[in-house]
N, C-alpha and C. Protein backbone atom coordinates (compact mmCIF):
# COMPACT_ATOMS: atom_id res chain seq x y z
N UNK A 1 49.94 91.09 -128.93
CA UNK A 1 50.38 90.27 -130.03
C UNK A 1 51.19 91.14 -130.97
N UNK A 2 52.17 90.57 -131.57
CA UNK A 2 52.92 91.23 -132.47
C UNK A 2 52.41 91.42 -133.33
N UNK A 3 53.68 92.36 -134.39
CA UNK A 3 52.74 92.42 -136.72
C UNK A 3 53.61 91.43 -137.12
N UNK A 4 53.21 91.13 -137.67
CA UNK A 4 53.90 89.90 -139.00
C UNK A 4 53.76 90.14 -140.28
N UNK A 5 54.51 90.63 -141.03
CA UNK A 5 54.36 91.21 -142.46
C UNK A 5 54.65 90.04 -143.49
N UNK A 6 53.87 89.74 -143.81
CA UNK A 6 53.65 88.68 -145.15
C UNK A 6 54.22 89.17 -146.29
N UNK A 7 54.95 88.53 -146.66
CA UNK A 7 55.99 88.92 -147.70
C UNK A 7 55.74 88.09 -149.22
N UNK A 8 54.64 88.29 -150.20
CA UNK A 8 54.26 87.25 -151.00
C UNK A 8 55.22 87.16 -152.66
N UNK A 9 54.75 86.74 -153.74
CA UNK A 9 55.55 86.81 -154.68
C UNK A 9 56.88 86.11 -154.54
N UNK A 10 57.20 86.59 -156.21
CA UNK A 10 59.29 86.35 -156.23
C UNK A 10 59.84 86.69 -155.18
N UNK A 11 59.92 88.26 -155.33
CA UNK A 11 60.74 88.61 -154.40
C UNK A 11 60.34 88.75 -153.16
N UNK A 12 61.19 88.42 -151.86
CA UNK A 12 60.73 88.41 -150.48
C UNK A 12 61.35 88.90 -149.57
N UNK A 13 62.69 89.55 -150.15
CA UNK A 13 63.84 90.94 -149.89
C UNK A 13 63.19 92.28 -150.03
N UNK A 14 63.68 93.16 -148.81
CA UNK A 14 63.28 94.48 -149.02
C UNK A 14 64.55 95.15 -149.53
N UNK A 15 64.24 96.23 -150.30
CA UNK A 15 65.39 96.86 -151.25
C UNK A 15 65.49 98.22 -150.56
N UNK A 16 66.33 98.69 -150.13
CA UNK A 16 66.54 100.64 -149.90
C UNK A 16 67.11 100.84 -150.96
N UNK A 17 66.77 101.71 -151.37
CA UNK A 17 67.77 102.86 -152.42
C UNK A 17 68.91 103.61 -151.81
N UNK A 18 69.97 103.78 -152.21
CA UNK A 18 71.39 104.68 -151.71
C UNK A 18 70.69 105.27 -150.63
N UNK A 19 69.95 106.34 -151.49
CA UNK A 19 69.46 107.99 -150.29
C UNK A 19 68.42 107.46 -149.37
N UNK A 20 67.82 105.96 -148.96
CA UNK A 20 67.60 105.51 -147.87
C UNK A 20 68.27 105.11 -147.07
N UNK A 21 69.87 104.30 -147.72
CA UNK A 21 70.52 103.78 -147.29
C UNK A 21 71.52 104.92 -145.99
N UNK A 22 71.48 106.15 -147.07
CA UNK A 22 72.30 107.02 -146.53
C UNK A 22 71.92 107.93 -145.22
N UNK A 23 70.11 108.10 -145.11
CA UNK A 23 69.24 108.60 -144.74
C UNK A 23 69.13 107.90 -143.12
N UNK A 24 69.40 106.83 -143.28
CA UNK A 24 69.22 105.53 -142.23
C UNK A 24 70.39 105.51 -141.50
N UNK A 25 71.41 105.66 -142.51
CA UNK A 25 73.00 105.97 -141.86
C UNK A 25 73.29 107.12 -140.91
N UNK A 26 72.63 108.47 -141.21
CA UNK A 26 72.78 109.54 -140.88
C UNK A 26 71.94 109.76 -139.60
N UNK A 27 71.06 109.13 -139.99
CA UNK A 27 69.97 109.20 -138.49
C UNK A 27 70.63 108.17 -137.25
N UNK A 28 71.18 107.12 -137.72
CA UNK A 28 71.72 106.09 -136.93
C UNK A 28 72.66 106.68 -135.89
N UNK A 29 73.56 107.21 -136.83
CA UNK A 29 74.87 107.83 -135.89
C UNK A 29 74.76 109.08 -135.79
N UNK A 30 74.26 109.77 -135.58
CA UNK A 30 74.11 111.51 -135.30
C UNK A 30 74.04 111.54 -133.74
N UNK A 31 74.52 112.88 -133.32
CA UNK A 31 75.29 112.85 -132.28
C UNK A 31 73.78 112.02 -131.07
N UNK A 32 74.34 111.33 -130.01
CA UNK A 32 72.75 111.20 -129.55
C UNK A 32 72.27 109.78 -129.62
N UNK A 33 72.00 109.51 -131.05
CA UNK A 33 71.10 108.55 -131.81
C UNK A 33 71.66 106.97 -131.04
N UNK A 34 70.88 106.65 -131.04
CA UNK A 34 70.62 104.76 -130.93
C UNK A 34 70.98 104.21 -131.89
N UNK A 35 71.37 103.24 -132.50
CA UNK A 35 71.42 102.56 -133.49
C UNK A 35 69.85 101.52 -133.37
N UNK A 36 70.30 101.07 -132.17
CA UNK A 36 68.52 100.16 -132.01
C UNK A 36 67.61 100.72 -132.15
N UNK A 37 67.51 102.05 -131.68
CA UNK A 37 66.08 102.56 -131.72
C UNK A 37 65.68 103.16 -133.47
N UNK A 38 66.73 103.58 -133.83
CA UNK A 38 66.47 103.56 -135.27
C UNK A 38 66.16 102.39 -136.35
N UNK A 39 66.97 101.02 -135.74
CA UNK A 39 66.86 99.91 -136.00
C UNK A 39 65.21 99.80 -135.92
N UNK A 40 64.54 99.59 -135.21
CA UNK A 40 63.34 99.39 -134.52
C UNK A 40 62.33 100.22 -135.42
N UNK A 41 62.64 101.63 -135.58
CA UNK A 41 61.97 102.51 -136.13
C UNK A 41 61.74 102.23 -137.61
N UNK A 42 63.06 101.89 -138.55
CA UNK A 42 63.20 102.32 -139.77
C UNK A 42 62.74 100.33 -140.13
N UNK A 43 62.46 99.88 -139.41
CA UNK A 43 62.71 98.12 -139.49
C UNK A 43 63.47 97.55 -140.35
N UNK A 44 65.01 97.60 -139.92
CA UNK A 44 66.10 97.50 -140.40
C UNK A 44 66.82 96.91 -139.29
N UNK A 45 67.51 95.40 -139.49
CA UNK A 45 68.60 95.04 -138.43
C UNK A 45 69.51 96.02 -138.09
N UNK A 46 69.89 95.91 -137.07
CA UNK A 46 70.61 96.71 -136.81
C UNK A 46 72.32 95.97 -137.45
N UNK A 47 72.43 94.71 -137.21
CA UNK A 47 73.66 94.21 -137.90
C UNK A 47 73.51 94.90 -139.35
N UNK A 48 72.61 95.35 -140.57
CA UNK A 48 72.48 95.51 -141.62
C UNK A 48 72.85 96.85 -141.78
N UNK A 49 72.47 97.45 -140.47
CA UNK A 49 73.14 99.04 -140.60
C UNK A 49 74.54 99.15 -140.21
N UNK A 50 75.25 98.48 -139.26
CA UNK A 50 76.93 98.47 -139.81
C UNK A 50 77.27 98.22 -140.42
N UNK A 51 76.21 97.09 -141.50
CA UNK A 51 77.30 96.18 -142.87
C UNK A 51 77.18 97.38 -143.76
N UNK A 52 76.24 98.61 -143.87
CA UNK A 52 75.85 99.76 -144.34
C UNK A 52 76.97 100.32 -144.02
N UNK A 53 77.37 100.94 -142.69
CA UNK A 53 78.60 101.75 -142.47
C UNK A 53 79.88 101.29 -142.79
N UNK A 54 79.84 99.71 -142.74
CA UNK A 54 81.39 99.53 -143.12
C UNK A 54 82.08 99.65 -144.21
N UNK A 55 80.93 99.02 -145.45
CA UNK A 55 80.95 99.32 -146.56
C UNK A 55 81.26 100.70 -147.42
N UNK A 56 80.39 101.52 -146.75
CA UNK A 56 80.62 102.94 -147.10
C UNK A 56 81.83 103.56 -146.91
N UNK A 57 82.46 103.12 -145.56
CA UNK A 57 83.67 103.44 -145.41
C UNK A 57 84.86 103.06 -146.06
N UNK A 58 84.50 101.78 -146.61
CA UNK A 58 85.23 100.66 -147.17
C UNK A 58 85.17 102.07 -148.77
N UNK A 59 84.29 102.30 -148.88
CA UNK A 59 84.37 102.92 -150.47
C UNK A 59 84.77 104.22 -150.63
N UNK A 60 84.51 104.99 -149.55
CA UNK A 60 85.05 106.21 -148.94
C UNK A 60 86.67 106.23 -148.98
N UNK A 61 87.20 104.89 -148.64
CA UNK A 61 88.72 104.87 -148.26
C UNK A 61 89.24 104.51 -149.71
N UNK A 62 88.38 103.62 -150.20
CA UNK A 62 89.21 103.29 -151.55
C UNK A 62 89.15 104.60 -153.11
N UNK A 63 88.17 105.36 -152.47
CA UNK A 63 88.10 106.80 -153.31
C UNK A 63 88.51 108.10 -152.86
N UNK A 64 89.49 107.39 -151.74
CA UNK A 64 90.17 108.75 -150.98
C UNK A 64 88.85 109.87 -150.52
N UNK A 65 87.80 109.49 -150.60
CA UNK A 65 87.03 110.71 -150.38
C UNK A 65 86.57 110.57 -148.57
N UNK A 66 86.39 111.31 -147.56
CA UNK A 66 85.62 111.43 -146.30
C UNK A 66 84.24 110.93 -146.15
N UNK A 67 84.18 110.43 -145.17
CA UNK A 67 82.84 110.23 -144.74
C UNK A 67 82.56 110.90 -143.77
N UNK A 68 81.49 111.65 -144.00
CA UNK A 68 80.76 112.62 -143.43
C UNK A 68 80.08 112.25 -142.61
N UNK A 69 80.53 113.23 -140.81
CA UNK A 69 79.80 112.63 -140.05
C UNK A 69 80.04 111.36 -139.43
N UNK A 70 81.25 110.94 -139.82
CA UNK A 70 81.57 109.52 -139.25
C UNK A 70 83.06 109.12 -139.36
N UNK A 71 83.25 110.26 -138.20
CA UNK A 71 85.31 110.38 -138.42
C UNK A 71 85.77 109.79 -137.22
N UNK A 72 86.58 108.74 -137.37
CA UNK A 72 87.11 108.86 -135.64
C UNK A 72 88.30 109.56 -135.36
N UNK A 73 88.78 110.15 -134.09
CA UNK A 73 90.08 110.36 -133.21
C UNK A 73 90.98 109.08 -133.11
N UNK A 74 92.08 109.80 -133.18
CA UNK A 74 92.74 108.68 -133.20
C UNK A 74 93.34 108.41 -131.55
N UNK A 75 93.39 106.89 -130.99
CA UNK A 75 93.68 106.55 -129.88
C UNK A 75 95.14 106.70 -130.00
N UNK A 76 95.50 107.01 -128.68
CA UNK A 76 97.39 106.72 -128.58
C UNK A 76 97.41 106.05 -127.09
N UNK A 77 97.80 105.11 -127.12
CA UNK A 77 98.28 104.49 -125.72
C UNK A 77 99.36 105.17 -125.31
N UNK A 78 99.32 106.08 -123.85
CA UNK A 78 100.57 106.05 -123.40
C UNK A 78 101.82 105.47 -122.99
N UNK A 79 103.18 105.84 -123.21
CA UNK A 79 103.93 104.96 -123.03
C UNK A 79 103.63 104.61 -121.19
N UNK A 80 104.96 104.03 -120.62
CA UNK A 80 104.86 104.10 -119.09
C UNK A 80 105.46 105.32 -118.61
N UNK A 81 106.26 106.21 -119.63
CA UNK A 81 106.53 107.89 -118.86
C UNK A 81 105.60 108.39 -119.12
N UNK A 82 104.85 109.07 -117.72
CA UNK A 82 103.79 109.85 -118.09
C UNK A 82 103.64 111.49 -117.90
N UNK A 83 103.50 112.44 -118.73
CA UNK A 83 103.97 113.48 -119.16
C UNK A 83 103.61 114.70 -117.29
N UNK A 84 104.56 115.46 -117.05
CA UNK A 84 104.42 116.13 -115.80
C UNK A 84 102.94 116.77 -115.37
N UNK A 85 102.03 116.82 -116.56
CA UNK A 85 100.76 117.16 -115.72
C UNK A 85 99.75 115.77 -115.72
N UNK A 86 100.31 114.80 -114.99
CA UNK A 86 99.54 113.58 -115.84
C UNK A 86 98.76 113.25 -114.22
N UNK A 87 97.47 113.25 -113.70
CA UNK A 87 96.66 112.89 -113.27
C UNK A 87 96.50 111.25 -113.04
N UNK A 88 96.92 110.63 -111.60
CA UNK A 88 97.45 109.24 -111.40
C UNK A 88 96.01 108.50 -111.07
N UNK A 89 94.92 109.53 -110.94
CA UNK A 89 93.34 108.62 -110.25
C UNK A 89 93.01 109.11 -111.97
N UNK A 90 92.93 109.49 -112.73
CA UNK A 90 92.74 109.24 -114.38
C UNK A 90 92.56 108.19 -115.03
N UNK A 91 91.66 107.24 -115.48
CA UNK A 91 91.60 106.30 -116.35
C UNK A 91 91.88 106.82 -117.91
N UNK A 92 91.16 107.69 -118.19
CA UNK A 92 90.85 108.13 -119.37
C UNK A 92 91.11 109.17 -119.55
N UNK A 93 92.41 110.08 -120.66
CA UNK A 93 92.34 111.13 -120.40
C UNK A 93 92.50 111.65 -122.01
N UNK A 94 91.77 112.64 -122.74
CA UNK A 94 91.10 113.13 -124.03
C UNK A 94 91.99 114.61 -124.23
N UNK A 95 92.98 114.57 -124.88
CA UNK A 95 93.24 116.33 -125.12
C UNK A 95 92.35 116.18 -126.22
N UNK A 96 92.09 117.79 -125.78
CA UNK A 96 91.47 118.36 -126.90
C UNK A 96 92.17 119.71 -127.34
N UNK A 97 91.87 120.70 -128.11
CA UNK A 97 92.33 121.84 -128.89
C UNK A 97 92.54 122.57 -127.47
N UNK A 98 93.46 123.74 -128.05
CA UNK A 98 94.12 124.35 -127.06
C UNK A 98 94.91 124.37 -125.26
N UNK A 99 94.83 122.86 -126.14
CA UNK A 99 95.48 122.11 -124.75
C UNK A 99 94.84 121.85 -123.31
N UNK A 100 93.53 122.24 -123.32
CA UNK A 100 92.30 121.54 -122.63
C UNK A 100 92.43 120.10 -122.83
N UNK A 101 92.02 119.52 -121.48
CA UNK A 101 91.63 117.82 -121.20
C UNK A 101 90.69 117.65 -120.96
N UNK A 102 90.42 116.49 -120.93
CA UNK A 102 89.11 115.83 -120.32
C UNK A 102 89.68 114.39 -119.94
N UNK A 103 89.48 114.62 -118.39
CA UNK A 103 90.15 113.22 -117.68
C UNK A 103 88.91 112.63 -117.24
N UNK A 104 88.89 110.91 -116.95
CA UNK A 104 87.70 110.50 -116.35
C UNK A 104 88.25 109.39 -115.54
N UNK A 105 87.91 109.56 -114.12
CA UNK A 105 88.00 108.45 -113.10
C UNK A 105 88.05 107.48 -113.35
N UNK A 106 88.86 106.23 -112.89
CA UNK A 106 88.38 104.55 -113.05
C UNK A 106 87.51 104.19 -112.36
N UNK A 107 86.63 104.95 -111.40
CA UNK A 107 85.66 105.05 -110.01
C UNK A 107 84.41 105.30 -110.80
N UNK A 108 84.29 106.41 -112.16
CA UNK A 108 83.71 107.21 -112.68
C UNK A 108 82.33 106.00 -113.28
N UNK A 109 80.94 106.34 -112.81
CA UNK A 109 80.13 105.58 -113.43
C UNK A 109 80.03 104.94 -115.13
N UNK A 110 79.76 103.68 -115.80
CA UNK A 110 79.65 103.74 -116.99
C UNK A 110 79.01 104.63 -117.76
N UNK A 111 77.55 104.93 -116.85
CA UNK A 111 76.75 106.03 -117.42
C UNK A 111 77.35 107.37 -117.71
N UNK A 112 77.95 107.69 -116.85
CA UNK A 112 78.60 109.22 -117.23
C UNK A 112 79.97 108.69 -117.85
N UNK A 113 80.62 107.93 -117.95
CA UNK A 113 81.68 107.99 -118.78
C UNK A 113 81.29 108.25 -120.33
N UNK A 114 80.15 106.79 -120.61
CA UNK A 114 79.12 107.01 -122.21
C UNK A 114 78.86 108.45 -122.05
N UNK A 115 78.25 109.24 -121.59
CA UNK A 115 77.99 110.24 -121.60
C UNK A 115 78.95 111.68 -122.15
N UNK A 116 79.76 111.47 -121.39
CA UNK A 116 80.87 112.16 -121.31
C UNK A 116 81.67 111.91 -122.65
N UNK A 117 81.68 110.80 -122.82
CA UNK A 117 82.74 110.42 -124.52
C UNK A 117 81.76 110.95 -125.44
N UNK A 118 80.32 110.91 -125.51
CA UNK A 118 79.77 111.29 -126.90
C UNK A 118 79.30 112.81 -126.88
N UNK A 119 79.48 113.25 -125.71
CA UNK A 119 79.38 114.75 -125.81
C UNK A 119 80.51 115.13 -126.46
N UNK A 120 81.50 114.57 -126.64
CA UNK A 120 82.55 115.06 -127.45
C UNK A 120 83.34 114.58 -128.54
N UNK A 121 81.91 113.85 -129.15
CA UNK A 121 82.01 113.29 -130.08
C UNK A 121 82.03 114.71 -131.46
């Protein structure tokens, strides 16, 4: 049988404070992390923890300041010329610094593709 938490009184909303809010954020997305399983853990929707990240970002962008820990790469679609070392069984292919790649099969399992993208996150 499940818990059922009885929620009595006025209020029947649970409140986080920022440094829960932020605390919840940080654990959510760290390299690794679940969003559900933190969801689950911290008993917090998980929809409530992106309206958390978007927001933040949303305020981050409008104060010019970074969000920490939660940067993306930017995508570039290739055109249809594709550059002389370009790999034709490649679905996916990631430069990184010093002109190292990381190419991934269209054959290549979902599991190791997820895998493979957040190791280099």
């Amino acid at each position: 049988m499940g818990q059922i938490t009885l929620m009595t009184g006025p209020e029947r909303r649970r409140r986080w404070s920022e440094e829960e809010r932020l605390e919840i954020l940080a654990e959510a997305f760290a390299p690794g992390a679940c969003v559900a399983d933190v969801s689950r853990r911290r008993d917090v929707s998980t929809s409530l923890i992106y309206t958390w990240r978007r927001k933040l970002r949303e305020q981050s962008a409008a104060a010019s300041l970074p969000v920490p820990e939660m940067t993306f790469a930017q995508a570039v679609l290739a055109d249809d010329e594709q550059p002389a070392d370009h790999d034709p069984c490649a679905a996916i292919t990631v430069d990184l610094c010093n002109g190292r790649q990381v190419r991934i099969s269209s054959s290549a399992p979902a599991t190791l593709v997820s895998a493979a993208l957040k190791a280099l996150r």
